[in-house]
N, C-alpha and C. Protein backbone atom coordinates (compact mmCIF):
# COMPACT_ATOMS: atom_id res chain seq x y z
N UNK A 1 0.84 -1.18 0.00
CA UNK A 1 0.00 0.00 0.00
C UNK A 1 0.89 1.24 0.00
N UNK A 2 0.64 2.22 -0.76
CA UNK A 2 1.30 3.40 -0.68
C UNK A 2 1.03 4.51 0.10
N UNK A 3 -0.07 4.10 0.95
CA UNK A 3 -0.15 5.16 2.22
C UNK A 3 -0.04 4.54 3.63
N UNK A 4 1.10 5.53 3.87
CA UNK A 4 1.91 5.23 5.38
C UNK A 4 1.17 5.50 6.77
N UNK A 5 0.42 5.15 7.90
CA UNK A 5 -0.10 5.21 8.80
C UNK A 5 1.36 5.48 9.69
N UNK A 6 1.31 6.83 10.31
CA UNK A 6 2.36 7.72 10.96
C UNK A 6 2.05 7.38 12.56
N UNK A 7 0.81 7.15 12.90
CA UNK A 7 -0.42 7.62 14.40
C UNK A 7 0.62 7.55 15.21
N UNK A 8 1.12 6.11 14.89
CA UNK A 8 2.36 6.08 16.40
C UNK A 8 3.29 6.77 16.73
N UNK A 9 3.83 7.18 15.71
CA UNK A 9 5.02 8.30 15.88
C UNK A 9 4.13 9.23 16.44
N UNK A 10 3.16 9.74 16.12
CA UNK A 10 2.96 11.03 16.31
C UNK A 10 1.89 10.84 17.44
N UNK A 11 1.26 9.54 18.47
CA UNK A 11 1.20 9.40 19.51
C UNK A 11 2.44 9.06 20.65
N UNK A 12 3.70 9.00 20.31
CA UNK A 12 4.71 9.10 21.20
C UNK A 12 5.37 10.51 21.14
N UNK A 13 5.17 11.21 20.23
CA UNK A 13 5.74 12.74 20.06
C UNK A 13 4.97 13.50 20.97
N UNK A 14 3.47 13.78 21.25
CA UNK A 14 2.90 13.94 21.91
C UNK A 14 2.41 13.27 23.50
N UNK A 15 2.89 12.08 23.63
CA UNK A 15 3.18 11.32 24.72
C UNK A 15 2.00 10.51 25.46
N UNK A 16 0.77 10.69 24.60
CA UNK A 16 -0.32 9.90 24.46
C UNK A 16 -0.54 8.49 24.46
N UNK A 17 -1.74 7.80 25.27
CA UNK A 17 -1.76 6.05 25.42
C UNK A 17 -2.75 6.30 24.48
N UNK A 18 -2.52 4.67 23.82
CA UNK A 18 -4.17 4.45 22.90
C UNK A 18 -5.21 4.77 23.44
N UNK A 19 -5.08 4.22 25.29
CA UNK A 19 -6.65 4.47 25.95
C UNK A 19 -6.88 5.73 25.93
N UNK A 20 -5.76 6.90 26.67
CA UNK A 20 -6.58 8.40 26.24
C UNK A 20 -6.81 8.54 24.79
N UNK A 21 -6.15 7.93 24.39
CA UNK A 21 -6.51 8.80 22.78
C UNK A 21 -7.99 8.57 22.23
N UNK A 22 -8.09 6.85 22.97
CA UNK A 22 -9.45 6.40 22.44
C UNK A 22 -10.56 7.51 23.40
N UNK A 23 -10.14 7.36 24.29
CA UNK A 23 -11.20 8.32 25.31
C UNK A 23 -11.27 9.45 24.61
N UNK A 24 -10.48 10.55 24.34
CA UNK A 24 -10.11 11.44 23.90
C UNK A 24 -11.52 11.83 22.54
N UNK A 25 -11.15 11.01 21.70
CA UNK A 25 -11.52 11.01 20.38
C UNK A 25 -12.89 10.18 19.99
N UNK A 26 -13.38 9.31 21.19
CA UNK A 26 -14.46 8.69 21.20
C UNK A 26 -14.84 7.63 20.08
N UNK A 27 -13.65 6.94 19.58
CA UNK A 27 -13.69 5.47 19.18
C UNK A 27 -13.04 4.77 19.76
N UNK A 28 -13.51 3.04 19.41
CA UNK A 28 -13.10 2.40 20.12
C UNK A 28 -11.17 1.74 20.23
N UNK A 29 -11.01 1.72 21.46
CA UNK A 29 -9.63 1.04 21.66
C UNK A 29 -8.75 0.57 20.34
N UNK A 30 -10.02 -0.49 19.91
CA UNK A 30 -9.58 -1.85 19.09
C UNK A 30 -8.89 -1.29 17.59
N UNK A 31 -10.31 -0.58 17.23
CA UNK A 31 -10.15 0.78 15.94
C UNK A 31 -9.44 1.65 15.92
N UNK A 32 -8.63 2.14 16.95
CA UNK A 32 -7.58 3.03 17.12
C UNK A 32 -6.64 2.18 16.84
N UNK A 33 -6.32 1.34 17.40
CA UNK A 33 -5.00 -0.06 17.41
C UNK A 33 -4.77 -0.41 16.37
N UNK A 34 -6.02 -0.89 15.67
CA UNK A 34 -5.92 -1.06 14.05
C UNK A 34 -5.47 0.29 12.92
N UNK A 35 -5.92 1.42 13.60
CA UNK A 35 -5.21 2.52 12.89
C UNK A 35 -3.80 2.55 12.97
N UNK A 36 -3.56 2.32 13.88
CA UNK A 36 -1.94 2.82 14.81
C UNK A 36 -1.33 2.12 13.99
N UNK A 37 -1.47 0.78 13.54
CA UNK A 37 -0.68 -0.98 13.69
C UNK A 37 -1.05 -0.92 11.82
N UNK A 38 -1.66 0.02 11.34
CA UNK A 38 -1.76 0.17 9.78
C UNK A 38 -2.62 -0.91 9.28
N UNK A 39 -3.07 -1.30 9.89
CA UNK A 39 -3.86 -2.66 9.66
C UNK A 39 -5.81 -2.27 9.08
N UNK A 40 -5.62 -0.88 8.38
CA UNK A 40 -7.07 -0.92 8.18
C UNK A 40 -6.63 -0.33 6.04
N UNK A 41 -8.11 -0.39 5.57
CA UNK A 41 -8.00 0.26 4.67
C UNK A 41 -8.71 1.43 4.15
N UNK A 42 -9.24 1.94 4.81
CA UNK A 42 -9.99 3.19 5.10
C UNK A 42 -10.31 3.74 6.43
N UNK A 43 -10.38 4.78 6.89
CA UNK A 43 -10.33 5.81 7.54
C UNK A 43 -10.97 6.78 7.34
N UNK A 44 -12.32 7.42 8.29
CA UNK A 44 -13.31 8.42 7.92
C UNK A 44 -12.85 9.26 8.43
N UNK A 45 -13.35 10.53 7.60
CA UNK A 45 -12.57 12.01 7.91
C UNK A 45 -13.21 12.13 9.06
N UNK A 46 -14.00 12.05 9.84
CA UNK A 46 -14.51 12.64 10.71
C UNK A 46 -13.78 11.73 12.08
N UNK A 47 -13.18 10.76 11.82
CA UNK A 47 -12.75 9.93 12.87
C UNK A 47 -11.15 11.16 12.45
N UNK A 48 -10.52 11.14 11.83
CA UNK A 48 -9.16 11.85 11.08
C UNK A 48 -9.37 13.29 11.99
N UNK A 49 -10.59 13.83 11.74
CA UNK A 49 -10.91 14.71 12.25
C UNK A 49 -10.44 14.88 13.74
N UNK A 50 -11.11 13.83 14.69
CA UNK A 50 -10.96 14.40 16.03
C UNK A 50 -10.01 14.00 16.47
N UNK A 51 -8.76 12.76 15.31
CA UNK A 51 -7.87 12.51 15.86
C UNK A 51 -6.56 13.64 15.83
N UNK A 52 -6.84 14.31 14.82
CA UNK A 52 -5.91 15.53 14.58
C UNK A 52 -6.46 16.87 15.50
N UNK A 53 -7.25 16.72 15.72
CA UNK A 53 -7.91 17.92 17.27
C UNK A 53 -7.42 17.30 18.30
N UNK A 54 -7.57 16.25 18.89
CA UNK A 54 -7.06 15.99 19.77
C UNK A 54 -5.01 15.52 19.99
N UNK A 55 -4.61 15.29 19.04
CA UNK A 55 -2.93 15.77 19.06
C UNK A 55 -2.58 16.65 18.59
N UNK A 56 -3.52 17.70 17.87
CA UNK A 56 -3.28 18.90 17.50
C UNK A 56 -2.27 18.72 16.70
N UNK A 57 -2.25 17.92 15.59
CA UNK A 57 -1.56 17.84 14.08
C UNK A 57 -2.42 17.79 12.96
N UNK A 58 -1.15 17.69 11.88
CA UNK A 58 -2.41 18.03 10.50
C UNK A 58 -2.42 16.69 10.00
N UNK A 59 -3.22 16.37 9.11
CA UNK A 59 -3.69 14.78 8.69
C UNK A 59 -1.88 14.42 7.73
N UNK A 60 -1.54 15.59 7.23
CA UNK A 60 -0.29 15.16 6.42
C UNK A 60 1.05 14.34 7.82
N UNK A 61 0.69 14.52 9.09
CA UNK A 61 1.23 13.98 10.39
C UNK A 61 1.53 12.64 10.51
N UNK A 62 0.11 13.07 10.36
CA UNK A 62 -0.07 10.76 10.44
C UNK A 62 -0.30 10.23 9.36
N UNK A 63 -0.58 10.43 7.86
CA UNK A 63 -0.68 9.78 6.89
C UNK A 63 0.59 10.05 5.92
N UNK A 64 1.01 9.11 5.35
CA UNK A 64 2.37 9.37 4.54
C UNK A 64 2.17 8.63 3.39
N UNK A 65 2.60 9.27 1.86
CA UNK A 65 2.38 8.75 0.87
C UNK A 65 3.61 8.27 0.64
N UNK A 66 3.92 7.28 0.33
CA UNK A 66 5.10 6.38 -0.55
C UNK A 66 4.91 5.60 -1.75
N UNK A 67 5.25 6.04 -2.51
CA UNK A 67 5.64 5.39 -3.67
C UNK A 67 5.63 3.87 -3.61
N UNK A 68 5.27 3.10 -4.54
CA UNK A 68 5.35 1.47 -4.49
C UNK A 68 6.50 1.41 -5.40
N UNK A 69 6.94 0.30 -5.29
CA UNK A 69 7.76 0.16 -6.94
C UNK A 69 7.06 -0.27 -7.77
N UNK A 70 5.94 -0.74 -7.93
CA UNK A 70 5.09 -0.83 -9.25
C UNK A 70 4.66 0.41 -9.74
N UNK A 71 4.55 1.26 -9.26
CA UNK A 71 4.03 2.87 -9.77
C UNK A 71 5.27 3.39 -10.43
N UNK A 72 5.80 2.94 -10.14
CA UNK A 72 7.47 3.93 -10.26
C UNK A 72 7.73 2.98 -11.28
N UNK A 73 7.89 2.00 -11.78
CA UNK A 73 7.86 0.81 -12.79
C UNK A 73 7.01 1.19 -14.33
N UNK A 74 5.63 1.27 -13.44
CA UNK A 74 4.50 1.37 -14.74
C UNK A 74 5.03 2.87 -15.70
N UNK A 75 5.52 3.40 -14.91
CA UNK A 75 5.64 5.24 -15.04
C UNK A 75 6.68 5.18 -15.72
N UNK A 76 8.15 4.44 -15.76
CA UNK A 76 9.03 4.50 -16.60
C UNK A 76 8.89 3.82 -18.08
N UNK A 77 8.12 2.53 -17.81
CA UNK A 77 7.45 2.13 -18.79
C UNK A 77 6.64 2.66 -19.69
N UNK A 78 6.07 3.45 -19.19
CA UNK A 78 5.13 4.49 -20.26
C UNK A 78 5.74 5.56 -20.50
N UNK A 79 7.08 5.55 -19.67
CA UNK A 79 7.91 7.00 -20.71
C UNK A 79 8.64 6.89 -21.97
């Protein structure tokens, strides 16, 4: 996948447990964990939302785009 789930870094930069965060942000534990641990494939803005209000970062924080090598492959190929 070419998008990087950051949460953890940027729940130890801020010095935050999953449980406040879950408290915090009002989803559950499990769904936070699965965010953190990159283990989902979508993510609603409005959950993005209160997670970036509540560590007070911007969504570019915790989400990171990387390149695959198949993109980078297909792209030279079609040049």
């Amino acid at each position: 996948m070419a998008i990087i789930l950051r949460l953890d870094r940027v729940m130890a930069d801020r010095k935050i447990s999953l449980k406040e965060l879950s408290e915090k942000v009002g989803v559950a534990n499990v769904n936070l964990s699965k965010i953190k641990t990159g283990k989902i494939s979508a993510i609603r803005f409005s959950t993005l939302d209160a997670i970036c209000d509540v560590l007070d970062c911007q969504p570019g924080d915790i989400l990171e785009f990387q390149r695959d090598d198949r993109s980078s492959e297909q792209e030279q190929n079609e040049a």
